[in-house]
C-alpha atoms as a PDB file:
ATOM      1  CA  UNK A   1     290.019 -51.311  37.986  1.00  0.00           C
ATOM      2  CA  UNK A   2     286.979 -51.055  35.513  1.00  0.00           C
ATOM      3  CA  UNK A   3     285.820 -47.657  34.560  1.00  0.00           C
ATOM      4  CA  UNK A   4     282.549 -46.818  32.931  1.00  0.00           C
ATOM      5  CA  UNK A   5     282.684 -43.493  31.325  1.00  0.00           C
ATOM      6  CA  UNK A   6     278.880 -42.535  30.076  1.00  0.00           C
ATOM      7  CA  UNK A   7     278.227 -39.997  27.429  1.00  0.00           C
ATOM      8  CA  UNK A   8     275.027 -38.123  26.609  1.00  0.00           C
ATOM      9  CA  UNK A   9     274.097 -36.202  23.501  1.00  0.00           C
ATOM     10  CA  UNK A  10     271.107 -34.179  23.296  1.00  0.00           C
ATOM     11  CA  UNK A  11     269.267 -35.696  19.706  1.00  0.00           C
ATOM     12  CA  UNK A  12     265.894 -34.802  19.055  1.00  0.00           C
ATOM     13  CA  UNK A  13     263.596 -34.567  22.209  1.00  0.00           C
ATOM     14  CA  UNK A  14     265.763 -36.280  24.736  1.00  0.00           C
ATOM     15  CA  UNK A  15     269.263 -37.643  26.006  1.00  0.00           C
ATOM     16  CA  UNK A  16     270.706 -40.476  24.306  1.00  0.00           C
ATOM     17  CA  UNK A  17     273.023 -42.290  26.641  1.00  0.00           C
ATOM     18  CA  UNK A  18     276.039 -44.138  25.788  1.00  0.00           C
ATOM     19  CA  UNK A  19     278.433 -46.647  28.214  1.00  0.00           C
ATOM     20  CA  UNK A  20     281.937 -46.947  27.568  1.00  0.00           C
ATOM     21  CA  UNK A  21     284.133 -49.393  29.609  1.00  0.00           C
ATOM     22  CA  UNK A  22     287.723 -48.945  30.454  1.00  0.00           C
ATOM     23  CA  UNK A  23     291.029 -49.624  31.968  1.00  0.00           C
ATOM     24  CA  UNK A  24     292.118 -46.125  33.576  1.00  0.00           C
ATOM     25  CA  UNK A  25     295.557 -47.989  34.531  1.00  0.00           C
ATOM     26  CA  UNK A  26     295.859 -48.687  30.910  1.00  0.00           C
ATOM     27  CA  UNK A  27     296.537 -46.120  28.481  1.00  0.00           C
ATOM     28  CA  UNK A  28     296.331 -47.830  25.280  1.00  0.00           C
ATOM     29  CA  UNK A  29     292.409 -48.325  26.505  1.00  0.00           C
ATOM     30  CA  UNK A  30     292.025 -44.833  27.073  1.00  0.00           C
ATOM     31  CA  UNK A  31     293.522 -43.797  24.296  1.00  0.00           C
ATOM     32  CA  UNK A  32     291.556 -45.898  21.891  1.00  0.00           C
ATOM     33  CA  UNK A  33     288.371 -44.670  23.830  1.00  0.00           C
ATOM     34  CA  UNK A  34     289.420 -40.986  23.636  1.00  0.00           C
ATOM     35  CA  UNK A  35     290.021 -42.120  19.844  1.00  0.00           C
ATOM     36  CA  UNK A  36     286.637 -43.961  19.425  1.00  0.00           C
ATOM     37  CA  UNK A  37     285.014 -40.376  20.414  1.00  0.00           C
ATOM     38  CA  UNK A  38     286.747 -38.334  18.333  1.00  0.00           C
ATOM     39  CA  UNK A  39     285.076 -35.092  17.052  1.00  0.00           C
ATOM     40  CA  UNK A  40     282.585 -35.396  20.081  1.00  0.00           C
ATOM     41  CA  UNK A  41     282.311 -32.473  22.617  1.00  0.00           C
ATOM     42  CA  UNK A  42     281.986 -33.385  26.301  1.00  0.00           C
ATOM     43  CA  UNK A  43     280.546 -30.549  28.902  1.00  0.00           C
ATOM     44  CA  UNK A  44     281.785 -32.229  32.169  1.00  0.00           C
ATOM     45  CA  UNK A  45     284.175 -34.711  32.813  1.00  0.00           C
ATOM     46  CA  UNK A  46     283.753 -35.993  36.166  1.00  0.00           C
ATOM     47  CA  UNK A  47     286.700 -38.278  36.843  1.00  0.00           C
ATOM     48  CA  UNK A  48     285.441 -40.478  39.943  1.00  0.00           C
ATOM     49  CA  UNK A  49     287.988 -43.135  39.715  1.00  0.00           C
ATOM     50  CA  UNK A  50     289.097 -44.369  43.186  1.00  0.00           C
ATOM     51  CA  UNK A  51     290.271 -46.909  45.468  1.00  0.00           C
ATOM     52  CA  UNK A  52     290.907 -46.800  49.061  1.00  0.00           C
ATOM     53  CA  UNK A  53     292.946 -50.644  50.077  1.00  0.00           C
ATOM     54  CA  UNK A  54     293.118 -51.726  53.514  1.00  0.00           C
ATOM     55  CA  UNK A  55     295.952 -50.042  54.101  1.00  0.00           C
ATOM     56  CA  UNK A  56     298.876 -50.893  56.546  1.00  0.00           C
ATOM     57  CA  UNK A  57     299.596 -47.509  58.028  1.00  0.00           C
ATOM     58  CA  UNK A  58     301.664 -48.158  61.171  1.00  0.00           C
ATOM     59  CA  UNK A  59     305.328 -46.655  60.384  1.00  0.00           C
ATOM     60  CA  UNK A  60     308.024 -50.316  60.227  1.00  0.00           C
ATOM     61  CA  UNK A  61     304.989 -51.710  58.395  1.00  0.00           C
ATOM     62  CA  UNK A  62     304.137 -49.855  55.160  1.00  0.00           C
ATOM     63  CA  UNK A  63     302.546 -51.911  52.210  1.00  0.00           C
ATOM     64  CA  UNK A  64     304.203 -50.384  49.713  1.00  0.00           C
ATOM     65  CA  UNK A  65     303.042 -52.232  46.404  1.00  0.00           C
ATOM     66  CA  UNK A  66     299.864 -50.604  47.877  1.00  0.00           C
ATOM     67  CA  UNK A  67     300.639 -47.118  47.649  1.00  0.00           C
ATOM     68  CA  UNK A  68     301.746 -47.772  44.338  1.00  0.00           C
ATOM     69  CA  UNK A  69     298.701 -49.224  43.044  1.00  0.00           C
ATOM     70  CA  UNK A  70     296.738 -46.854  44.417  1.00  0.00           C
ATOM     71  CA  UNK A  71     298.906 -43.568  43.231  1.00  0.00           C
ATOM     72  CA  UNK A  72     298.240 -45.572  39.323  1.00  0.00           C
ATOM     73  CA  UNK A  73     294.587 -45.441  40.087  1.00  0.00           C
ATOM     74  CA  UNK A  74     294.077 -42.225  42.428  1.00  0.00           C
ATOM     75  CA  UNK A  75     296.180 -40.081  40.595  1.00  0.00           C
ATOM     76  CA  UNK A  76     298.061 -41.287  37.251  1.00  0.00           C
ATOM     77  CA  UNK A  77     294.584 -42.680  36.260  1.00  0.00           C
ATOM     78  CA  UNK A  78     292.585 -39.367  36.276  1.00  0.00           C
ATOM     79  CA  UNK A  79     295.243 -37.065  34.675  1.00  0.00           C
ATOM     80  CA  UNK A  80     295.527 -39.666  31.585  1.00  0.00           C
ATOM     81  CA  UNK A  81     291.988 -39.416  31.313  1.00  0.00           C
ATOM     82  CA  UNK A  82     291.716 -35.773  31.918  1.00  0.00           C
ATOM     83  CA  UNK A  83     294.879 -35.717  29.008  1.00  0.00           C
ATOM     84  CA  UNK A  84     293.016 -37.672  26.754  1.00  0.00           C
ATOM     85  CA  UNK A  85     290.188 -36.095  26.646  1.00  0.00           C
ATOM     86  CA  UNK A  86     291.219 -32.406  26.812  1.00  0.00           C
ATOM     87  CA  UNK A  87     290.183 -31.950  22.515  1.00  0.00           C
ATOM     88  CA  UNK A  88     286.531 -33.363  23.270  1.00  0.00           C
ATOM     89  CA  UNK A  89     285.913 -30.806  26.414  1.00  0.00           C
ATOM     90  CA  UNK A  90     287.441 -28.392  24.198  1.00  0.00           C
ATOM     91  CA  UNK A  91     284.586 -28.556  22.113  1.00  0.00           C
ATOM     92  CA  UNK A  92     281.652 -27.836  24.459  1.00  0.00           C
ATOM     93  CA  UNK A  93     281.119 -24.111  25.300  1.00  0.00           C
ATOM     94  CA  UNK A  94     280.653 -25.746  29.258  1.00  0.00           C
ATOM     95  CA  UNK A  95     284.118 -27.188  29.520  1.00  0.00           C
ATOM     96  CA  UNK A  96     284.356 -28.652  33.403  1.00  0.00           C
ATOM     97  CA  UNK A  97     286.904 -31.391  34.803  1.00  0.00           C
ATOM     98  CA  UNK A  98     285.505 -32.599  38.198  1.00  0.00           C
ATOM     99  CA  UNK A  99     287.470 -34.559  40.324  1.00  0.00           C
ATOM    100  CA  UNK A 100     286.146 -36.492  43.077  1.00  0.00           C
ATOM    101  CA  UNK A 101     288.903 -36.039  46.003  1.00  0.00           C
ATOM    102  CA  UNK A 102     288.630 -36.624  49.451  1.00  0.00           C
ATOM    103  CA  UNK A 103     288.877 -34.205  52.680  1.00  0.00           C
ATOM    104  CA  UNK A 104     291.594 -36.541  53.579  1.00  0.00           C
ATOM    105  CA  UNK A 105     293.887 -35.204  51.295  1.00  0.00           C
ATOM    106  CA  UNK A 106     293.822 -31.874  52.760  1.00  0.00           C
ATOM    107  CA  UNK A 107     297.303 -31.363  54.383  1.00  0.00           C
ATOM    108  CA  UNK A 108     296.008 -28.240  56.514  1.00  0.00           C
ATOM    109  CA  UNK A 109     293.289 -30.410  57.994  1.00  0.00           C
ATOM    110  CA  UNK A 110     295.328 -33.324  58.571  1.00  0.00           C
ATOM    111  CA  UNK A 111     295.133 -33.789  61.975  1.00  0.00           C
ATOM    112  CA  UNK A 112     295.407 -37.074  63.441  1.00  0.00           C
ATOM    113  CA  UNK A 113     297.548 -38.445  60.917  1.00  0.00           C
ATOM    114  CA  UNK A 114     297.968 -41.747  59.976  1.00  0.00           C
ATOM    115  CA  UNK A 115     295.955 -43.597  56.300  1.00  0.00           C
ATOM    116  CA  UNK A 116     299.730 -42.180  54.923  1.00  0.00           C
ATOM    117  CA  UNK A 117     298.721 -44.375  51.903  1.00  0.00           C
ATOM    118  CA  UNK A 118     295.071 -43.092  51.139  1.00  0.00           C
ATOM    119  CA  UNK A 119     295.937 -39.350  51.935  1.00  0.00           C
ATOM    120  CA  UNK A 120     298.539 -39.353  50.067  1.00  0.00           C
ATOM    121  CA  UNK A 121     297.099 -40.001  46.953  1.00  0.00           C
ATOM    122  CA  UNK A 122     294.543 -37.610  47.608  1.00  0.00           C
ATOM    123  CA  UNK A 123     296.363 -35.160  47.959  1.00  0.00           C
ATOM    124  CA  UNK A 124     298.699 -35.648  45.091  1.00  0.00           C
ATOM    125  CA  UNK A 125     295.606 -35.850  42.707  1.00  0.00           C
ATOM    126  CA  UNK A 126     294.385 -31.969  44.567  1.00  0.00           C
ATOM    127  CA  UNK A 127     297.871 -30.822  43.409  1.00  0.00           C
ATOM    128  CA  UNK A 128     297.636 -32.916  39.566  1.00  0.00           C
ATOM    129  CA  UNK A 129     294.028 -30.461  39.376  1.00  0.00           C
ATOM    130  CA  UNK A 130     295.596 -27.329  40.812  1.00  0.00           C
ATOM    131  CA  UNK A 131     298.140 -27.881  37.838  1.00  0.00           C
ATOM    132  CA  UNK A 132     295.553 -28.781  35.309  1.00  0.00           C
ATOM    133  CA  UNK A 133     293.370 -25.779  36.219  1.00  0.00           C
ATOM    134  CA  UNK A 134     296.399 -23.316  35.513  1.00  0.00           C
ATOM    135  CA  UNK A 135     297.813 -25.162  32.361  1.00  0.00           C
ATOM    136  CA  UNK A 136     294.009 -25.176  30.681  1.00  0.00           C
ATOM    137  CA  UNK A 137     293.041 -21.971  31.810  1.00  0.00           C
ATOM    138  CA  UNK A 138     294.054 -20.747  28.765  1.00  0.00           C
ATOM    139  CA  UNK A 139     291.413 -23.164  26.802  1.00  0.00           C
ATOM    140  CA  UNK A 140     288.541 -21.629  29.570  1.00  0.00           C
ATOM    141  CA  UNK A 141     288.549 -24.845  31.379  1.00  0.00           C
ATOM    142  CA  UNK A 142     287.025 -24.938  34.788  1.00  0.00           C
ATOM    143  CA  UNK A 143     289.136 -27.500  36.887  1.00  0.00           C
ATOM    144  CA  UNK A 144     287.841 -28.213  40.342  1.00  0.00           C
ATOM    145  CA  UNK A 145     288.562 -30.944  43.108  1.00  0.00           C
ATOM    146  CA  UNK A 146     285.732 -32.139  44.953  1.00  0.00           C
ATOM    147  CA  UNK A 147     284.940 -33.760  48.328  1.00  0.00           C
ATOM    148  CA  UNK A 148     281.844 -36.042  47.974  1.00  0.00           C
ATOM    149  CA  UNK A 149     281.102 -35.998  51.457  1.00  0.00           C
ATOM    150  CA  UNK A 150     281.918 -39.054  53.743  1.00  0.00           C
ATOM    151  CA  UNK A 151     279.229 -41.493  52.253  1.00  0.00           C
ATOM    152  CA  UNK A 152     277.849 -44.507  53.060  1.00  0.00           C
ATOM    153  CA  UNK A 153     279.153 -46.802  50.271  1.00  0.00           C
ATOM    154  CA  UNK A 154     281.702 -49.902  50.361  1.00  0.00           C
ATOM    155  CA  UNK A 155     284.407 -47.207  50.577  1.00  0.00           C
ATOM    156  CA  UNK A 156     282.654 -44.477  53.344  1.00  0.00           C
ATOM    157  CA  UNK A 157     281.079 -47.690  55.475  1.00  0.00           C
ATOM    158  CA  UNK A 158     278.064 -48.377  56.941  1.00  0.00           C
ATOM    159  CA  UNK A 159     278.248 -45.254  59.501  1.00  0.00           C
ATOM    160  CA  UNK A 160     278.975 -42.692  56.704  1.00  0.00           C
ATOM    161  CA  UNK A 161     276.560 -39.429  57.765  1.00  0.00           C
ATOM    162  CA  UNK A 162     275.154 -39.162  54.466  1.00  0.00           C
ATOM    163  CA  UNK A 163     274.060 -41.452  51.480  1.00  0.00           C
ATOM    164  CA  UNK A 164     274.857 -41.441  47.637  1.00  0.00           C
ATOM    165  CA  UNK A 165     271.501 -39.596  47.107  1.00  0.00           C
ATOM    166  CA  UNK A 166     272.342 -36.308  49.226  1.00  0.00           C
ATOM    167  CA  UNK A 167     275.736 -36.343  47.777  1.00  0.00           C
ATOM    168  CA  UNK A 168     275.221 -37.035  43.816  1.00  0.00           C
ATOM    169  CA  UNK A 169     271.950 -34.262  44.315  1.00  0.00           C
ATOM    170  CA  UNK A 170     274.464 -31.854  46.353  1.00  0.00           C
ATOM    171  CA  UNK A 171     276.935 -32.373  43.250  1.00  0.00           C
ATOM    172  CA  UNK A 172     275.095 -32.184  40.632  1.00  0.00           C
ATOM    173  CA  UNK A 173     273.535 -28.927  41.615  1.00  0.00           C
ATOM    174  CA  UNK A 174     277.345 -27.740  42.407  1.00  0.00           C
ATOM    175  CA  UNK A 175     278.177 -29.012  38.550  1.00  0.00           C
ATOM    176  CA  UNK A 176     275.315 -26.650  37.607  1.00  0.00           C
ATOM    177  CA  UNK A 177     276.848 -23.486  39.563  1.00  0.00           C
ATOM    178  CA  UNK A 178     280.394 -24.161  38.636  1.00  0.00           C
ATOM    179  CA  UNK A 179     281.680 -20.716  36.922  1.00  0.00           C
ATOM    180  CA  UNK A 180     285.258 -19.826  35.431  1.00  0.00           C
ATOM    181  CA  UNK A 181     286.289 -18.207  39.078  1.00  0.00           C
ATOM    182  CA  UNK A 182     285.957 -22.115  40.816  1.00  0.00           C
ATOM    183  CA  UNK A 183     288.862 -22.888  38.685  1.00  0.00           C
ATOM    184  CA  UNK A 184     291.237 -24.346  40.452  1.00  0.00           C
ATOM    185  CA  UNK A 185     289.286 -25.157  43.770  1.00  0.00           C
ATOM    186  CA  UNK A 186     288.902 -27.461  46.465  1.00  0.00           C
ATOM    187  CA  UNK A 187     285.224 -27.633  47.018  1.00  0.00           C
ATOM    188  CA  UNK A 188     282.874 -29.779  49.439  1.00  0.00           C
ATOM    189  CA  UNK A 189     280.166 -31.456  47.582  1.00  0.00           C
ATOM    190  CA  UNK A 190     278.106 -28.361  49.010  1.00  0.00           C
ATOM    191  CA  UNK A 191     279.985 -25.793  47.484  1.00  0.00           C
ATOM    192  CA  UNK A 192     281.933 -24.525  50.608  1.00  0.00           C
ATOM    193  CA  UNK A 193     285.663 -23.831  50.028  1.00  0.00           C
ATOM    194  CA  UNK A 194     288.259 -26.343  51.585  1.00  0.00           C
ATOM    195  CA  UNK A 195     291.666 -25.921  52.565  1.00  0.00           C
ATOM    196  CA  UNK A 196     294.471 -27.569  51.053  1.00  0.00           C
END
């Protein structure tokens, strides 16, 4: 699956905008991109990288090579990204990592079961940032999973309650509050605390 990661530097009197495109499933590609920006400094890394397959969910019936695609892109993806670039984020005094996750890989608010596939990998990516936050928290990192709200994209469908405008404004102005004490939390795009 394609990635675009953007980067912005502040020259002169504006923002200066940059487009990067990448393999997260391959880590020669993000290692040559992490490469390609060495000596840069990044303030937030938002790692949005997702998929969510029509998934065979009914137990007898599992679509295994699924899962397994999707844990390389949902979870294995992220963390080599978030590994890669851990030197460039080191060099910004701002020094986020935000995660988009899902409410569906909450396992206290699981409760109707079933998308084993899709929750799954949600959930394993909420416990890859509740690592991260601890084992950079030494490097003042701010680590934080977030729920983007059920949208209406391809993913959230056409009766999603809210659309990518409410949730990117609702994040960014979360981005903009994010202090050391978030570290390590599982946020809705508003701000309000969710259970794991």
């Amino acid at each position: 699956m394609p990635t675009i990661l953007i980067t912005g530097a502040n020259r002169g009197l504006g923002l200066e905008f940059a487009l990067h495109r990448l393999e997260l499933t391959a880590p020669d590609q993000v290692l040559a991109l992490a490469n390609a920006l060495a000596g840069e400094a990044i303030d937030v890394l938002i790692n949005n990288a997702g998929i969510a397959a029509n998934e065979k969910t009914s137990l007898g019936d599992m679509n295994y090579a699924a899962w397994e695609h999707m844990m390389r892109v949902n979870v294995m993806g992220p963390l080599r990204v978030a590994e890669a670039f851990v030197p460039h984020l080191s060099r910004s005094s701002r020094r986020v990592m935000l995660f988009l996750s899902s409410r569906a890989g909450s396992i206290t608010d699981n409760l109707s079961g079933g998308r084993y596939i899709y929750r799954s990998s949600k959930a394993a990516l909420n416990a890859v940032v509740k690592s991260l936050a601890i084992d950079l928290q030494p490097q003042r990192m701010i680590c934080v999973a977030v729920h983007p709200g059920w949208v209406r994209t391809d993913m959230g469908g056409a009766g999603a309650p809210i659309d990518t405008v409410a949730s990117v404004t609702a994040l960014r102005v979360l981005v903009e509050r994010l202090e050391p004490h978030h570290n390590g939390h599982f946020l809705n795009y508003d701000g309000q605390e969710l259970r794991w």
